[in-house]
Protein backbone atom coordinates (compact mmCIF):
# COMPACT_ATOMS: atom_id res chain seq x y z
CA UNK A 1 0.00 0.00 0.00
CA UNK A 2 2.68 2.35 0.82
CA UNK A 3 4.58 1.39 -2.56
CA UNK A 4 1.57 2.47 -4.55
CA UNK A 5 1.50 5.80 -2.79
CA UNK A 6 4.47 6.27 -3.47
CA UNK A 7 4.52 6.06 -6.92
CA UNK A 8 1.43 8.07 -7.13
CA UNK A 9 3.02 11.11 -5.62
CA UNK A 10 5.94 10.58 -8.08
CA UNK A 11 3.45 10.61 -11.16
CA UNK A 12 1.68 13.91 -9.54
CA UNK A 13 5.05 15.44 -8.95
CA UNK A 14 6.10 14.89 -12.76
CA UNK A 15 2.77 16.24 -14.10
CA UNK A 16 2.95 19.55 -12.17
CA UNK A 17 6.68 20.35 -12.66
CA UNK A 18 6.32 20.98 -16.52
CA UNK A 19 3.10 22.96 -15.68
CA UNK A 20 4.84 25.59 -13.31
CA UNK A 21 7.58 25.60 -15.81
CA UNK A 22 5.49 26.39 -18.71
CA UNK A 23 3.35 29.02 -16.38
CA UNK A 24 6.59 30.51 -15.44
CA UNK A 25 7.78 30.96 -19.28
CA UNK A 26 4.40 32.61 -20.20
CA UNK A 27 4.64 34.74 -17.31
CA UNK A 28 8.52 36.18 -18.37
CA UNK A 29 7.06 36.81 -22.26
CA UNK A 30 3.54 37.57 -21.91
CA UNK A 31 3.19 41.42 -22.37
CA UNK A 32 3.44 44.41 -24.85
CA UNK A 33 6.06 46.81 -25.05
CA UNK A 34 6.11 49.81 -22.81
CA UNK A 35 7.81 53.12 -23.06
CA UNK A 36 7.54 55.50 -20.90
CA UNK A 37 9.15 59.07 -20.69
CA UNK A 38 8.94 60.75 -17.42
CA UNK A 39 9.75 64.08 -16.04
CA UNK A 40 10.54 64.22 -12.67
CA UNK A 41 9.86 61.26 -10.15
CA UNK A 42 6.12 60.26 -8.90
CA UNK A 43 4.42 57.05 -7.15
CA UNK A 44 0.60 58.24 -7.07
CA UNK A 45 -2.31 56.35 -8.44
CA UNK A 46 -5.05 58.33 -7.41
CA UNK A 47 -6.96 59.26 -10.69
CA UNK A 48 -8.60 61.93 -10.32
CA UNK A 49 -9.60 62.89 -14.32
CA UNK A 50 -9.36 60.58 -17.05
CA UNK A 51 -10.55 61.01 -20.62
CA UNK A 52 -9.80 60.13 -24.28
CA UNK A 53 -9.96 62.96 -26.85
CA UNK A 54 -11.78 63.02 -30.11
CA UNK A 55 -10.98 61.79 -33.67
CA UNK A 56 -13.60 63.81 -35.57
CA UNK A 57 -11.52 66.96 -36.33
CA UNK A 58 -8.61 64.55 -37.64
CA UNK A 59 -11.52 62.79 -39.60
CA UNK A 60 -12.60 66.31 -41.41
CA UNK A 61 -9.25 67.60 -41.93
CA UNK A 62 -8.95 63.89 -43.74
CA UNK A 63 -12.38 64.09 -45.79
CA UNK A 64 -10.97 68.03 -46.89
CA UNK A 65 -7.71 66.93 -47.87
CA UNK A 66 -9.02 64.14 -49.89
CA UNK A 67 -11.80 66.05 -51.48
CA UNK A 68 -9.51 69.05 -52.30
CA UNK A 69 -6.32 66.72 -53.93
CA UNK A 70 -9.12 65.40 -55.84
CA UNK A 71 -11.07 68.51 -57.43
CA UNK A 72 -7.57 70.07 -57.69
CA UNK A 73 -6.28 66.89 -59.79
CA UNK A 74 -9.45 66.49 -61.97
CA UNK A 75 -9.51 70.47 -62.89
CA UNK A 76 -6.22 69.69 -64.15
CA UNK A 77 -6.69 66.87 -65.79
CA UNK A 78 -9.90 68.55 -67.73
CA UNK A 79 -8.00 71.50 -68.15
CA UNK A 80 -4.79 70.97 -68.76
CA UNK A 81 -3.88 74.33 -71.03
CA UNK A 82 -4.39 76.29 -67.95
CA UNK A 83 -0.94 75.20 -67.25
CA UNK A 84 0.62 75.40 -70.52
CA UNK A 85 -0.38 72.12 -72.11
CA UNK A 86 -0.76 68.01 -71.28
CA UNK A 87 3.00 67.26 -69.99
CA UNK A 88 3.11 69.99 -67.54
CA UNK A 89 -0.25 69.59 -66.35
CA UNK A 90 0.25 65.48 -65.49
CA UNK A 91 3.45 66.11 -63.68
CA UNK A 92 1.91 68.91 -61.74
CA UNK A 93 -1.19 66.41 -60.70
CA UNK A 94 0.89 63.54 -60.11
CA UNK A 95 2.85 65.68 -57.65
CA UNK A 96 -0.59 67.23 -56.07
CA UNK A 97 -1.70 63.77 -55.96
CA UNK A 98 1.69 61.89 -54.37
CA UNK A 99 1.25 64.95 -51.44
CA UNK A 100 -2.37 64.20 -50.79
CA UNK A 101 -1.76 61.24 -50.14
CA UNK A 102 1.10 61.63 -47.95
CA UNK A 103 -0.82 63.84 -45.69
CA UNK A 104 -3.94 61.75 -46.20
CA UNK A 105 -1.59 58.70 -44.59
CA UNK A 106 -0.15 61.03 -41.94
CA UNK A 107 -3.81 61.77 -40.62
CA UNK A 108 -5.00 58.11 -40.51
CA UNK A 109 -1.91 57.34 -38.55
CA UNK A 110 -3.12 60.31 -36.09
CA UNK A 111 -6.91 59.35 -36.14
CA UNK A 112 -5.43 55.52 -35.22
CA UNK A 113 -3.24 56.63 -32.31
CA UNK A 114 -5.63 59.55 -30.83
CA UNK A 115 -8.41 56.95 -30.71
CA UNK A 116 -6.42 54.57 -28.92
CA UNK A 117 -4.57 57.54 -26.77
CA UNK A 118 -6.01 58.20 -22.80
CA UNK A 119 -5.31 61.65 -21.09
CA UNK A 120 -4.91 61.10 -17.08
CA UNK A 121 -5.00 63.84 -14.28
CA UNK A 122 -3.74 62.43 -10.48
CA UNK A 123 -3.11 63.95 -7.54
CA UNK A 124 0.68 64.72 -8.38
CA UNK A 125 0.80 63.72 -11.75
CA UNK A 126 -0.55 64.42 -15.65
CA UNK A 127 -0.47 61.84 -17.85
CA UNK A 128 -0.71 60.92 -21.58
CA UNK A 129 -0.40 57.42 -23.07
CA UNK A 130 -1.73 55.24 -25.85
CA UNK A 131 -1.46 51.63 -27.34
CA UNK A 132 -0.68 50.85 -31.06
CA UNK A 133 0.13 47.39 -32.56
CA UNK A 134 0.92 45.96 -29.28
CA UNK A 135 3.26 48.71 -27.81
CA UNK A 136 2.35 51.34 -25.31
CA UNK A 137 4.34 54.48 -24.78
CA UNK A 138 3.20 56.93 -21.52
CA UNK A 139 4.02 60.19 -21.29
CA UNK A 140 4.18 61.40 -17.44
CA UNK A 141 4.84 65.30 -16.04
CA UNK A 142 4.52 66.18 -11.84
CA UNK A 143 2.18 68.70 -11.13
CA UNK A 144 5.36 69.67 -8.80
CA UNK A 145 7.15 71.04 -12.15
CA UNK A 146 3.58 72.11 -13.82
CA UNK A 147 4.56 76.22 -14.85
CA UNK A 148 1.60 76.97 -16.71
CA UNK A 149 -0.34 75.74 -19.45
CA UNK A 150 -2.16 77.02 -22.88
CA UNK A 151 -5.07 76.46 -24.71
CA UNK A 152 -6.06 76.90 -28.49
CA UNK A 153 -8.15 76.05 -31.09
CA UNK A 154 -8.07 75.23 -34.90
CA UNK A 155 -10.64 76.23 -36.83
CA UNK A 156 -11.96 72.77 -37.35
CA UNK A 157 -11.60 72.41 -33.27
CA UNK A 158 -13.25 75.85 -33.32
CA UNK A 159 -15.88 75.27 -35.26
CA UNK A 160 -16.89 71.92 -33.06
CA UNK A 161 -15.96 73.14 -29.58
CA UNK A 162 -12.96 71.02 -29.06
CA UNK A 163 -10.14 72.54 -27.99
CA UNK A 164 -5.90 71.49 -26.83
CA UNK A 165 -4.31 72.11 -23.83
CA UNK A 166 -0.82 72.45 -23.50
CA UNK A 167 1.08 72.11 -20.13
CA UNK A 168 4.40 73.49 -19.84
CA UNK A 169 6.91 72.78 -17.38
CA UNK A 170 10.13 74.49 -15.59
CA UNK A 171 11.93 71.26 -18.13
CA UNK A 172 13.67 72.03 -21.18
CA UNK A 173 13.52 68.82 -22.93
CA UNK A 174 10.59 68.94 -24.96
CA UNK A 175 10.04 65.13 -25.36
CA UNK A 176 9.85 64.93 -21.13
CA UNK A 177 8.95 68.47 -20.09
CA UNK A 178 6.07 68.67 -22.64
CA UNK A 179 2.80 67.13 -22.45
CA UNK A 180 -0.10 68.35 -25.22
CA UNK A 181 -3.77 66.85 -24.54
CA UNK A 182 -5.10 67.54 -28.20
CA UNK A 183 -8.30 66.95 -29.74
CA UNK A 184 -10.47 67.59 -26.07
CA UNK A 185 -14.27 67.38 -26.44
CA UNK A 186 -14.51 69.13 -23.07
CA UNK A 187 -11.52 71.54 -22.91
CA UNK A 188 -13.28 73.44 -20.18
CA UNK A 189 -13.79 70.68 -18.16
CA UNK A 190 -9.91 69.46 -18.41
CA UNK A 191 -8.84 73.13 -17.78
CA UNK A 192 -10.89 72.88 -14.23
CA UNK A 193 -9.48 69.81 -13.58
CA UNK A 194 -5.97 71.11 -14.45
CA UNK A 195 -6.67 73.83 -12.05
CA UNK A 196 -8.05 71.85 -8.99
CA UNK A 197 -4.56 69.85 -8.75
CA UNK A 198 -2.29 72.26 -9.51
CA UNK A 199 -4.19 74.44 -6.53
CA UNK A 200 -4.88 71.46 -3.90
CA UNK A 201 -0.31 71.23 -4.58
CA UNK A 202 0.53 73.98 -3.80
CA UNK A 203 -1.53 74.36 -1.08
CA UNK A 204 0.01 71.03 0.44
């Protein structure tokens, strides 16, 4: 009887070995990139704000840039002696139409990262970060080193109500001092927010 146990607890023992080996392995790969640039040092995770901003100005700039190559292309193309004759007139569309599509490609790259981009406000700390095929950079800025911050709005942003907010820091390094929340549906709302933990630190 105590033979059989034995070997019993020696068949359980060489099942579960290979399983917490294999869990360990999927634990040391499983995981997208991360980047993160940060400005300054901070350990809070009280989330105070959080919101995502809005694709629909990047989606009309899109639709204008499109629609304008195109009516500029096809006027020359029916017209070509306004520019002195066939030859000149297809390299002068071909370029028109190479550039709208380079900045027709530049703004769907922008729609996919703003829609997949989160803007955070804690207690001590603003940040911005997104997720695109699989990696995830994060953009992080104290409220300690928080100097100021500006807001404007394009005329398509205008036009909708959306508006960006820009905070600027005592940092000279652009790519850590620098955080931009673009594209805001409720700019107002943000700026409150802004103002409420830049107020409640200084106070402390």
């Amino acid at each position: 009887m105590t033979q059989n146990s034995d070997e019993i607890d020696n068949i359980e023992r060489a099942h579960s070995e290979p399983a917490a080996e294999a869990a360990d392995d999927g634990s040391e790969s499983d995981g997208a990139d991360r980047t993160t640039l940060t400005y300054g040092e901070s350990s809070s995770t009280d989330v105070q704000y959080e919101t995502t901003p809005t694709i629909r100005p990047v989606l009309l700039t899109l639709a204008a840039v499109v629609i304008g190559g195109l009516v500029i292309v096809g006027s020359i193309a029916t017209n070509p002696a306004l520019l002195g004759g066939a030859q000149i007139a297809d390299i002068i569309g071909s370029a028109i139409l190479v550039l709208t599509s380079v900045v027709a490609i530049r703004l769907l790259i922008k729609a996919a990262v703003l829609a997949r981009t989160t803007y955070t406000i804690t207690d001590d700390t603003f940040r911005r970060e997104y997720e695109l095929l699989y990696r995830t950079r994060s953009r992080v800025v104290p409220v300690a080193k928080l100097r100021g911050h500006e807001f404007s709005q394009g005329r398509v942003q205008s036009l909708l109500g959306y508006g960006t907010i820009r905070l600027l820091t005592a940092g000279t390094n652009r790519s850590l001092g620098f955080i931009e929340f673009e594209h805001l549906d409720d700019p107002e709302r943000t700026r409150e927010e802004i103002r409420a933990v830049s107020t409640a630190r200084t106070e402390d």
